[in-house]
C-alpha atoms as a PDB file:
ATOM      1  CA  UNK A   1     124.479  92.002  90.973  1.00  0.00           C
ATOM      2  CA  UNK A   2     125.922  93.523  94.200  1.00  0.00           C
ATOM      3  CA  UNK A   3     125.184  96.375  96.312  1.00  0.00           C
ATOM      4  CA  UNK A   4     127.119  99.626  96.186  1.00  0.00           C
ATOM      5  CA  UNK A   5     126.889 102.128  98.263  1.00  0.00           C
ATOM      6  CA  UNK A   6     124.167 105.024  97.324  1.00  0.00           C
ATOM      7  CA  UNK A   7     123.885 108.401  98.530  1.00  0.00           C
ATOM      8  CA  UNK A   8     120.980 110.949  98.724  1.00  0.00           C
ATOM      9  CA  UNK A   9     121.119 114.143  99.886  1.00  0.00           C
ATOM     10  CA  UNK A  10     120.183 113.422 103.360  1.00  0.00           C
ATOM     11  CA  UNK A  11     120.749 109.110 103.262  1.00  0.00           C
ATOM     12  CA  UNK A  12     123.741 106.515 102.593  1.00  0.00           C
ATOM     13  CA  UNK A  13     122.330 103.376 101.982  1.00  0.00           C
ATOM     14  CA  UNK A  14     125.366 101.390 103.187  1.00  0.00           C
ATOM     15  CA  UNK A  15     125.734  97.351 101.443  1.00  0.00           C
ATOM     16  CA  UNK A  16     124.572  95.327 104.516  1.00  0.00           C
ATOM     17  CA  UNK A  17     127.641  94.157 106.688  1.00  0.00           C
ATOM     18  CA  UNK A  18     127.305  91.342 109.947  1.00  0.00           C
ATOM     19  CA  UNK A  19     128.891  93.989 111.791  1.00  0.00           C
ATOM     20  CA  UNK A  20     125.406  96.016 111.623  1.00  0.00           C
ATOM     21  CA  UNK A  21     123.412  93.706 113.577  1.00  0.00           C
ATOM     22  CA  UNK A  22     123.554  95.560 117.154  1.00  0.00           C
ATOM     23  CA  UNK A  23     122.872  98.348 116.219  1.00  0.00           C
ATOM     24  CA  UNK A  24     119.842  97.204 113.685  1.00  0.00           C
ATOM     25  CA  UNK A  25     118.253  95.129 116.331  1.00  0.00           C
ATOM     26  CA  UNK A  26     117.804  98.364 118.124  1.00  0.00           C
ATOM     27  CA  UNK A  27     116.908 100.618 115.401  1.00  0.00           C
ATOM     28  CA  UNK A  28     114.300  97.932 114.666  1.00  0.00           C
ATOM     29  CA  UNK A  29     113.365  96.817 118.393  1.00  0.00           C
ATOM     30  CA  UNK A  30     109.821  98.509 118.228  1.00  0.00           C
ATOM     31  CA  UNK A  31     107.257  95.674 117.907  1.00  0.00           C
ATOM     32  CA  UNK A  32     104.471  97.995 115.953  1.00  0.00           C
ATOM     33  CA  UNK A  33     107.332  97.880 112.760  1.00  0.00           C
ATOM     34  CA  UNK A  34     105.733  93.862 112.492  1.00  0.00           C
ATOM     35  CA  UNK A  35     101.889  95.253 112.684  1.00  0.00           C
ATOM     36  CA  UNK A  36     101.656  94.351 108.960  1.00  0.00           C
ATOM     37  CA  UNK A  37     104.148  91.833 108.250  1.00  0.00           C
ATOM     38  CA  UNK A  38     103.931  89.739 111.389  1.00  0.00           C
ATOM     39  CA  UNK A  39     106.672  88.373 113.173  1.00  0.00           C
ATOM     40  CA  UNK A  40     108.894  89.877 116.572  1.00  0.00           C
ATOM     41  CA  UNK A  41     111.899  91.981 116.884  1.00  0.00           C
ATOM     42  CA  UNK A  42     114.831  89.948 116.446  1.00  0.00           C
ATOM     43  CA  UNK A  43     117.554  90.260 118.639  1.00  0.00           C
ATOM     44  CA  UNK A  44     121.246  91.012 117.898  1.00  0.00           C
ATOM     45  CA  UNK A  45     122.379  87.318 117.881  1.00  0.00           C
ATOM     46  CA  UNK A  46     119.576  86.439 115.444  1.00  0.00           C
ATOM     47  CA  UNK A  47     119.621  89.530 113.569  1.00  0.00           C
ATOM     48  CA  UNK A  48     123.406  88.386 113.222  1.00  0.00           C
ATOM     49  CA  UNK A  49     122.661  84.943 112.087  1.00  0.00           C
ATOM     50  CA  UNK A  50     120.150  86.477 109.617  1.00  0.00           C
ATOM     51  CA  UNK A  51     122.965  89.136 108.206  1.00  0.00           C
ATOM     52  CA  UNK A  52     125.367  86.444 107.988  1.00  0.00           C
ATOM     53  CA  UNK A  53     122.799  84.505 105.479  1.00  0.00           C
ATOM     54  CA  UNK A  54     122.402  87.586 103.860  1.00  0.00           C
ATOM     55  CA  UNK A  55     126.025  88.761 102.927  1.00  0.00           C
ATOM     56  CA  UNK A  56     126.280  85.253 101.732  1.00  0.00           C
ATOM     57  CA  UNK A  57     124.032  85.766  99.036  1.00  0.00           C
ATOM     58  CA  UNK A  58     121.721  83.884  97.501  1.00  0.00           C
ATOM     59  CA  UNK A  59     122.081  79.878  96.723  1.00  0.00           C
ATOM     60  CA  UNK A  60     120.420  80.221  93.505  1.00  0.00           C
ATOM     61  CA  UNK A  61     123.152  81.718  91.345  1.00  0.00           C
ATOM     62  CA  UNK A  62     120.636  83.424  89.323  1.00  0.00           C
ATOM     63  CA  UNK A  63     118.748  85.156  91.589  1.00  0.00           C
ATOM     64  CA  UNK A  64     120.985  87.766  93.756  1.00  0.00           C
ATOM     65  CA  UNK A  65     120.362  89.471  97.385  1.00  0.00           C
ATOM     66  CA  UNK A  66     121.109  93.497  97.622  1.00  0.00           C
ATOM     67  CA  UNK A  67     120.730  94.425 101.156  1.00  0.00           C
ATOM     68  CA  UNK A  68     121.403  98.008 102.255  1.00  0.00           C
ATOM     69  CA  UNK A  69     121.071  99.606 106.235  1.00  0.00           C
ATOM     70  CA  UNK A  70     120.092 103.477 105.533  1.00  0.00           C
ATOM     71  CA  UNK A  71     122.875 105.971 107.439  1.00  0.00           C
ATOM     72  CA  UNK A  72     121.434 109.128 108.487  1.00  0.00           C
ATOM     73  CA  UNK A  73     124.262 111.479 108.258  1.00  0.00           C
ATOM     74  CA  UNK A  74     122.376 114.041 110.249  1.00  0.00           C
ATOM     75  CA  UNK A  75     121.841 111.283 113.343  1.00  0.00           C
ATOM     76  CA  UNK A  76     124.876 109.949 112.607  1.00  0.00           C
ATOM     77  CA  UNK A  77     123.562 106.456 112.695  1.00  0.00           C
ATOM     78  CA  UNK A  78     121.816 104.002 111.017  1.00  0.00           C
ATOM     79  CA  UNK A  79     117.412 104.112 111.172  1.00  0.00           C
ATOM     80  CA  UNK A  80     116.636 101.357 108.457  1.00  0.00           C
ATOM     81  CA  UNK A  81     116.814  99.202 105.946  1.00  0.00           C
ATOM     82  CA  UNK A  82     115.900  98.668 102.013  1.00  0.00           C
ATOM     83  CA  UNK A  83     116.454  95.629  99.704  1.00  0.00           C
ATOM     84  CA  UNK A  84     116.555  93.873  96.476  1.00  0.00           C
ATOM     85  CA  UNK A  85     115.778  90.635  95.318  1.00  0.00           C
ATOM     86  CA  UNK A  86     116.676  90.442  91.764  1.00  0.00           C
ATOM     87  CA  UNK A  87     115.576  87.518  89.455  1.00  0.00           C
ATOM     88  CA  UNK A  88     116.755  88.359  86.198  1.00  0.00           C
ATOM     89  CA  UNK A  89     114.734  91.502  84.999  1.00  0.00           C
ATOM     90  CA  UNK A  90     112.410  91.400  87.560  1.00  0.00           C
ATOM     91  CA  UNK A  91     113.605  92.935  91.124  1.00  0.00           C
ATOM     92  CA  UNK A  92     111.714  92.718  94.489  1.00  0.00           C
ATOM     93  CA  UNK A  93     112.092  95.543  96.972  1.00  0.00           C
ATOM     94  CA  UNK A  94     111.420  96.396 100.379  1.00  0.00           C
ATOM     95  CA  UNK A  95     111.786  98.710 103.021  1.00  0.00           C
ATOM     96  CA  UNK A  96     111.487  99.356 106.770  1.00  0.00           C
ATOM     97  CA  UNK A  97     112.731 102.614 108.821  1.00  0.00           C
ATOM     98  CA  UNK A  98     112.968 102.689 112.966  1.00  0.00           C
ATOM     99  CA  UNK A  99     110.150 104.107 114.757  1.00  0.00           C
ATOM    100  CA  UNK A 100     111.887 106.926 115.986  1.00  0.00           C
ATOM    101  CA  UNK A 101     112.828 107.813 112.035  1.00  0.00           C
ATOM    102  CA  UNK A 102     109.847 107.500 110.404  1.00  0.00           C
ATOM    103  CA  UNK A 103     107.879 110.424 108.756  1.00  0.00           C
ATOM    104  CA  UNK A 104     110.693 112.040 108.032  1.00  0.00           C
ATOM    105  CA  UNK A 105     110.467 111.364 104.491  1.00  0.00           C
ATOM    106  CA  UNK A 106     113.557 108.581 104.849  1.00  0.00           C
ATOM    107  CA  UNK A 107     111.478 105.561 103.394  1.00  0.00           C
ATOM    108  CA  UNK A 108     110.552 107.530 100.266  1.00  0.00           C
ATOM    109  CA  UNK A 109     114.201 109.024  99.982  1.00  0.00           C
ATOM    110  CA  UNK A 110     115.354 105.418 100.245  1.00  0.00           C
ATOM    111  CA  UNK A 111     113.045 103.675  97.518  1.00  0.00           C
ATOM    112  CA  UNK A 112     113.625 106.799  95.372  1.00  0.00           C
ATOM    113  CA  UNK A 113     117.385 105.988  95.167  1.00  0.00           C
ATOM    114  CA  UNK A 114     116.983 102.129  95.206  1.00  0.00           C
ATOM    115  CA  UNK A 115     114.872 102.544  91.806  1.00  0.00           C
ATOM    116  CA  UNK A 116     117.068 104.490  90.392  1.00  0.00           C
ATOM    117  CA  UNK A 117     119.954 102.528  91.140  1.00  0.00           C
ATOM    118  CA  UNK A 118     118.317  99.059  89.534  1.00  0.00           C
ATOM    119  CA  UNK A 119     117.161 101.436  86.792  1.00  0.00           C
ATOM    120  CA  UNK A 120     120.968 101.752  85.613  1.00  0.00           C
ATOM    121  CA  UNK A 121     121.208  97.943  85.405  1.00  0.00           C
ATOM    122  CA  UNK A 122     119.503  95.610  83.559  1.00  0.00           C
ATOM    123  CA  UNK A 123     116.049  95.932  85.746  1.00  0.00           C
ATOM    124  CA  UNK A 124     113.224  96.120  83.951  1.00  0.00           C
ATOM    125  CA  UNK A 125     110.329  95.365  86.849  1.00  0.00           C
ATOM    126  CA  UNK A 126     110.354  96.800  90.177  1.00  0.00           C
ATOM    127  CA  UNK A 127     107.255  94.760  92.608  1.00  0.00           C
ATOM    128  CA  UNK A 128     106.566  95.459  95.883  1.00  0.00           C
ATOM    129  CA  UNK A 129     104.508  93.380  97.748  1.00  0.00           C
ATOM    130  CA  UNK A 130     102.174  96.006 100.294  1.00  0.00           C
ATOM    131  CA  UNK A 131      99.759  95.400 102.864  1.00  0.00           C
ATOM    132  CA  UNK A 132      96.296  96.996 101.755  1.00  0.00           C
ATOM    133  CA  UNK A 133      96.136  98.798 104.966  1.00  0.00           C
ATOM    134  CA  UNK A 134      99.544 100.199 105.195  1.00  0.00           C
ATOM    135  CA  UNK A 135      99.439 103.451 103.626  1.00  0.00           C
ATOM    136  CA  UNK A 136     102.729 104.892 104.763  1.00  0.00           C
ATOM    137  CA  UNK A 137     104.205 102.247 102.501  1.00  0.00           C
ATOM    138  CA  UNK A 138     101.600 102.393  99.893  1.00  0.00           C
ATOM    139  CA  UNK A 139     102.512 106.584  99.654  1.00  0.00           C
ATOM    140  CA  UNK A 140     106.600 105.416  99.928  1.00  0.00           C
ATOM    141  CA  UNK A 141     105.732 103.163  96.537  1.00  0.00           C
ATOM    142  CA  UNK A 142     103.710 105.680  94.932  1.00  0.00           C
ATOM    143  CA  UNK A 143     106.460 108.141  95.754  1.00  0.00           C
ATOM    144  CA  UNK A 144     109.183 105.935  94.454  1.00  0.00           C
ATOM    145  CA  UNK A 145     106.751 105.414  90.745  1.00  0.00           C
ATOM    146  CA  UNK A 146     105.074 102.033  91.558  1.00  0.00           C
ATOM    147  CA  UNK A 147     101.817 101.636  91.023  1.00  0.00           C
ATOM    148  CA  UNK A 148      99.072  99.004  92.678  1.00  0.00           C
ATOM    149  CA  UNK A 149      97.764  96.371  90.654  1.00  0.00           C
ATOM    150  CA  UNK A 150      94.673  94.092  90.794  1.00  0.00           C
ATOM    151  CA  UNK A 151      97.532  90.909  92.346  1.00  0.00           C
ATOM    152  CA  UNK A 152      97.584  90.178  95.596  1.00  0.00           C
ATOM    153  CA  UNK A 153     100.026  87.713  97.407  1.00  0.00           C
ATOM    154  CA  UNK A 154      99.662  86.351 100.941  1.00  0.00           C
ATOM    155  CA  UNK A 155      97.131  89.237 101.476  1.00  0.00           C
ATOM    156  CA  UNK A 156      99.328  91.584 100.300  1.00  0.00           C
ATOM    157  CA  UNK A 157      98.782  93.829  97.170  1.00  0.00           C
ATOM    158  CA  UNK A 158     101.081  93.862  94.512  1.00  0.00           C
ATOM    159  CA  UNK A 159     102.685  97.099  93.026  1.00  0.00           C
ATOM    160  CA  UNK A 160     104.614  97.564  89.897  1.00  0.00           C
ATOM    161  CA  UNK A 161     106.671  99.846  87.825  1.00  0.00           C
ATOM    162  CA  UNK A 162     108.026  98.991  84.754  1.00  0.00           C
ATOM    163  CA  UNK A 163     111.675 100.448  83.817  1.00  0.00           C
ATOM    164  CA  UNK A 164     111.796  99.838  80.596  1.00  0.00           C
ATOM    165  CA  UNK A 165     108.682  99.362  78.049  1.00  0.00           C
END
């Protein structure tokens, strides 16, 4: 599975390129975006390195990376990210949007489309993994149709949607 590009009416989620690292590292440079999932800003070299692992895909031939950066056609420029880990049935998604971007609805606009688009392939589980006291996320996965469940995972709790009963 690879990433095509998806638009929304306000959002392109663009497949990842290296080429997006400067400008991510600064869309992303705001320490509080790591409150709940630990960690530092990277910087554009590492960011770089990181993308680079990234567009390679994953070594595991049966489990495949989908990477977008979210373009704001109003700014004109890019204010997050959202990705897919797909094993199979089951994918794994996440989400982050810039500081200066956020409650703007962008997150849930983002997830929205992401769902649908695994929901035209062969997806049949969509997990998020969500800090129990991050409810910007929590309301981005309720808006997107996951649900929490009674798994947690490295402290996080586990939502779920299944696609197809």
């Amino acid at each position: 599975m690879r990433a095509d590009v998806i638009s929304t009416p306000r959002l392109d989620l663009l497949p990842l390129r290296v080429d997006h690292a400067d400008e991510m590292a600064a869309v992303l440079s705001d320490p509080a975006l790591h409150a709940f999932t630990g960690g530092s800003p990277a910087s554009p070299d590492a960011l770089r390195t990181r993308y680079e692992r990234l567009v390679a895909g994953s070594p595991d031939p049966a489990v495949s990376w989908c990477n977008w950066v979210l373009h704001s056609r109003a700014d004109a420029r890019l204010v997050g990210t959202v990705q897919a880990t797909v094993t199979g049935p089951v994918a794994e998604i996440a989400w982050v949007v810039g500081t200066p971007w956020q409650g703007r609805g962008h997150a849930r606009e983002a997830a929205r489309a992401l769902v649908g688009w695994l929901g035209r392939r062969s997806t049949r589980t969509v997990i998020a993994h969500i800090h129990p006291a991050h409810a910007a996320s929590a309301a981005v996965a309720t808006a997107a149709g996951l649900a929490p469940t009674d798994e947690e995972q490295d402290g996080e709790t586990r939502w779920r949607l299944d696609l197809r009963a």
